[in-house]
C-alpha atoms as a PDB file:
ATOM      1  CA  UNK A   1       0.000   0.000   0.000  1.00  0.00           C
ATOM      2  CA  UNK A   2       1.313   3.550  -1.160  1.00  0.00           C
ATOM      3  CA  UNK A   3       1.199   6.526   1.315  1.00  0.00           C
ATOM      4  CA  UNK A   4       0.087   9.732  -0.570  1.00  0.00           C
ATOM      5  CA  UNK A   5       0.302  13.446   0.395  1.00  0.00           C
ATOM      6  CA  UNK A   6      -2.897  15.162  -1.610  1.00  0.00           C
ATOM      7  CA  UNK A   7      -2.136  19.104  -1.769  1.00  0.00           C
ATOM      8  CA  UNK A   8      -4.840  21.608  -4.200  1.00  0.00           C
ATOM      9  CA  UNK A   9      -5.906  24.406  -4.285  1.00  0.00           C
ATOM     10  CA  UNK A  10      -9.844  25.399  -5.927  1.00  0.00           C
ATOM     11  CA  UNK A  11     -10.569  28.689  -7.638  1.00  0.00           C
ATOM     12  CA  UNK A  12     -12.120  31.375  -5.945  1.00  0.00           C
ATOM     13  CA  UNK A  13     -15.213  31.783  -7.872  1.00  0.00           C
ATOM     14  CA  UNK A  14     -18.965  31.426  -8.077  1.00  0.00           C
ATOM     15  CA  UNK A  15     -18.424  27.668  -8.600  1.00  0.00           C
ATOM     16  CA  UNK A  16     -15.979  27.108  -5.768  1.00  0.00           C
ATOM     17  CA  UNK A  17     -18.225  25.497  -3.202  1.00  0.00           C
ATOM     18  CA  UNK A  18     -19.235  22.886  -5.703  1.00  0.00           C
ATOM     19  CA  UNK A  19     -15.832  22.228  -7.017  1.00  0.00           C
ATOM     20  CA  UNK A  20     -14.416  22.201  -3.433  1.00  0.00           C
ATOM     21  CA  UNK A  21     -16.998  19.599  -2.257  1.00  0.00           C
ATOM     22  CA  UNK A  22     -17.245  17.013  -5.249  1.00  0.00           C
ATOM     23  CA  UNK A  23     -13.405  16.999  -4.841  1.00  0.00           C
ATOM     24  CA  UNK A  24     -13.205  16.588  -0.916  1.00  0.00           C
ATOM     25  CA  UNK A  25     -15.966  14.035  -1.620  1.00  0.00           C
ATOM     26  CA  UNK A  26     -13.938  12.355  -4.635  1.00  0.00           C
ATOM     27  CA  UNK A  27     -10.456  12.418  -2.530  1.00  0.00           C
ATOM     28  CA  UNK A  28     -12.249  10.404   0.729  1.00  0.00           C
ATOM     29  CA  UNK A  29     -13.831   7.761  -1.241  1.00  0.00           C
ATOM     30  CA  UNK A  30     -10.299   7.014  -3.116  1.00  0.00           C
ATOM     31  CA  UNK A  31      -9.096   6.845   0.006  1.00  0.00           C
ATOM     32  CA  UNK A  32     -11.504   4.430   1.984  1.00  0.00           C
ATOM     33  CA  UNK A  33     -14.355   6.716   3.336  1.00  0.00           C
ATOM     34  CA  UNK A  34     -14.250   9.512   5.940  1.00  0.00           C
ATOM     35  CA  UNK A  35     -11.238   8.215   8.599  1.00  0.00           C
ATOM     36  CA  UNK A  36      -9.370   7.094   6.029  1.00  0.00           C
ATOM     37  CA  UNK A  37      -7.262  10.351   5.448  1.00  0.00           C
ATOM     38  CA  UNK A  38      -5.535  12.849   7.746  1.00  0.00           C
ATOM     39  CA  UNK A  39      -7.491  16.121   6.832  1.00  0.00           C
ATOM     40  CA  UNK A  40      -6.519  18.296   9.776  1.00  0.00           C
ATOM     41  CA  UNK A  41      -4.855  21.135   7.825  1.00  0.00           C
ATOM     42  CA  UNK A  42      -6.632  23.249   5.206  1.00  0.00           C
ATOM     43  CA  UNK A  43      -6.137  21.618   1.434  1.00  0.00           C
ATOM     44  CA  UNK A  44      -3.915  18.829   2.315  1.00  0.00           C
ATOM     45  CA  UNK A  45      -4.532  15.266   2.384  1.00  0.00           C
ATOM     46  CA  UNK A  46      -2.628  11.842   3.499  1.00  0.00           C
ATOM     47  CA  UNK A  47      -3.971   8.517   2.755  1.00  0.00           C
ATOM     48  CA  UNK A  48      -3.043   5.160   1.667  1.00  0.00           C
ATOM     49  CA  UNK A  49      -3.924   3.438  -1.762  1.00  0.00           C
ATOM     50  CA  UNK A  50      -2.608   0.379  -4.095  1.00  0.00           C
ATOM     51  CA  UNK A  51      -2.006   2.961  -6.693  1.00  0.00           C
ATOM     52  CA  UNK A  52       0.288   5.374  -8.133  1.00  0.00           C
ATOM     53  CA  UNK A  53       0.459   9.292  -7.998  1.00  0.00           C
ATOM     54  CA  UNK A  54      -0.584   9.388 -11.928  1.00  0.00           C
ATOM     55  CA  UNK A  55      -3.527   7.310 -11.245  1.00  0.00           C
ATOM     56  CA  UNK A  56      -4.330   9.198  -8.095  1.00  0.00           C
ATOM     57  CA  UNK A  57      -4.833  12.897 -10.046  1.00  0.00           C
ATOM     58  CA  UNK A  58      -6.524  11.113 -13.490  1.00  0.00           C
ATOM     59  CA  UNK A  59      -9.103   9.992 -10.702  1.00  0.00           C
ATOM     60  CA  UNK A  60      -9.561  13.002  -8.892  1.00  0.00           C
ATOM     61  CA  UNK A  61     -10.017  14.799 -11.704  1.00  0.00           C
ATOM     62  CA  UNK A  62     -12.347  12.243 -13.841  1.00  0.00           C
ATOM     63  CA  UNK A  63     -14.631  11.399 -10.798  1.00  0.00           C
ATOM     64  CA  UNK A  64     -14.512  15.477  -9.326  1.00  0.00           C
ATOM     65  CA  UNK A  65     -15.747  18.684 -10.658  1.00  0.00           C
ATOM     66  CA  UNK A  66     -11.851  19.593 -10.156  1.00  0.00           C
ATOM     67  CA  UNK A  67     -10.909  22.324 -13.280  1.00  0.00           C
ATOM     68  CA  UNK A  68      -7.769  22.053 -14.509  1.00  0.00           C
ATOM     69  CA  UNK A  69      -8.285  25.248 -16.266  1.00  0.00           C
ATOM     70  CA  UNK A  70      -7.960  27.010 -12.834  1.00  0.00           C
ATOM     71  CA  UNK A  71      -7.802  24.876  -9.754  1.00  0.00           C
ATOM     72  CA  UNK A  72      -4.504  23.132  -9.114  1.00  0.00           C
ATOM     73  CA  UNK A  73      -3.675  19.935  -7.103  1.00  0.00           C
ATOM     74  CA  UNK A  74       0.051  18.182  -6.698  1.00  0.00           C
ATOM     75  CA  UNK A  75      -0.035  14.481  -5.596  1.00  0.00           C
ATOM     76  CA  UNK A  76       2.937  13.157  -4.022  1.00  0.00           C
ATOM     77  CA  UNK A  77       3.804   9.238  -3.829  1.00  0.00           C
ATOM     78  CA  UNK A  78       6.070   8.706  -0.521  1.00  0.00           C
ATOM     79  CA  UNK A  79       7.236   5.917  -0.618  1.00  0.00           C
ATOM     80  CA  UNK A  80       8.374   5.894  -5.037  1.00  0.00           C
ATOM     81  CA  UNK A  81       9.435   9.662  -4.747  1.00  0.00           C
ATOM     82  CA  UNK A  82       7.071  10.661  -7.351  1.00  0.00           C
ATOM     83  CA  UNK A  83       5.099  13.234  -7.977  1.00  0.00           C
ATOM     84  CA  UNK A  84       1.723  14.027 -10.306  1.00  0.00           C
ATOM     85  CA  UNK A  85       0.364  17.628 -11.218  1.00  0.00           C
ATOM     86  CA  UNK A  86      -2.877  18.500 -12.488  1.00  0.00           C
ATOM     87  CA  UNK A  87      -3.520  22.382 -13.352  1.00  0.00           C
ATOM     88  CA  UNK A  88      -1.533  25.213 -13.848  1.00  0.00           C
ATOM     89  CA  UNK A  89       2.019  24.429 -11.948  1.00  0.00           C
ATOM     90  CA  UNK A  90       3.530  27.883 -10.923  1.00  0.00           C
ATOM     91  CA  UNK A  91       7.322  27.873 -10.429  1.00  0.00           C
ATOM     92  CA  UNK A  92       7.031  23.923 -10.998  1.00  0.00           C
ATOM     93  CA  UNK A  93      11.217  23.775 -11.445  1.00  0.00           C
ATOM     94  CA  UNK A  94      11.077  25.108  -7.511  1.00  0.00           C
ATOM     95  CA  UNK A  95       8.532  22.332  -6.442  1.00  0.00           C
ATOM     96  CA  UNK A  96      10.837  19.652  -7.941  1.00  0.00           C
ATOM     97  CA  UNK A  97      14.333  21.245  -6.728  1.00  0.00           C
ATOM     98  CA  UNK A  98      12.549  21.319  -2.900  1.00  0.00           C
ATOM     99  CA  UNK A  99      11.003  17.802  -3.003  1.00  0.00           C
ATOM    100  CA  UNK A 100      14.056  16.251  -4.516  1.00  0.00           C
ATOM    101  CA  UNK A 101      12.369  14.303  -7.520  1.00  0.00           C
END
């Protein structure tokens, strides 16, 4: 079982709250159901899953009303060093340089 860290960010506008919940929604059902996932800090997840970071955002963002055209989300596998983007990546060189991979 892979241990994922789960960070986004949704757009502020008039279709935020419905964005943000069909993705919270999305992200706890990948993960097992509500106690599945640490969730104590704003837009951050951890969970476990028998899957990769890829597969992890093409989910999220298949099964969710996630926008790639303006939210973001970054999906980092733990325990393979990878990572998987979905969105518009600002500064992405500086998110690999700091994470190492």
């Amino acid at each position: 079982m892979a241990h994922f860290i789960l960070t986004f960010r949704i757009a502020s506008d008039s279709g935020y709250q419905t964005r943000y919940e069909s993705f919270v929604e999305t992200v706890e059902k990948f993960a097992g159901g509500p106690g599945k996932v640490w969730d104590q800090t704003t837009s951050f997840y951890v969970f476990e899953a028998e899957s990769t970071a890829q597969a992890v955002v093409s989910h999220l963002y298949l099964k969710s009303a996630f926008d790639s055209t303006k939210d973001v989300m970054v999906v980092i596998d733990v325990d393979r060093r990878v990572k998987a983007t979905k969105g518009q990546i600002e500064y992405e060189v500086l998110l690999t340089k700091y994470l190492g991979f």
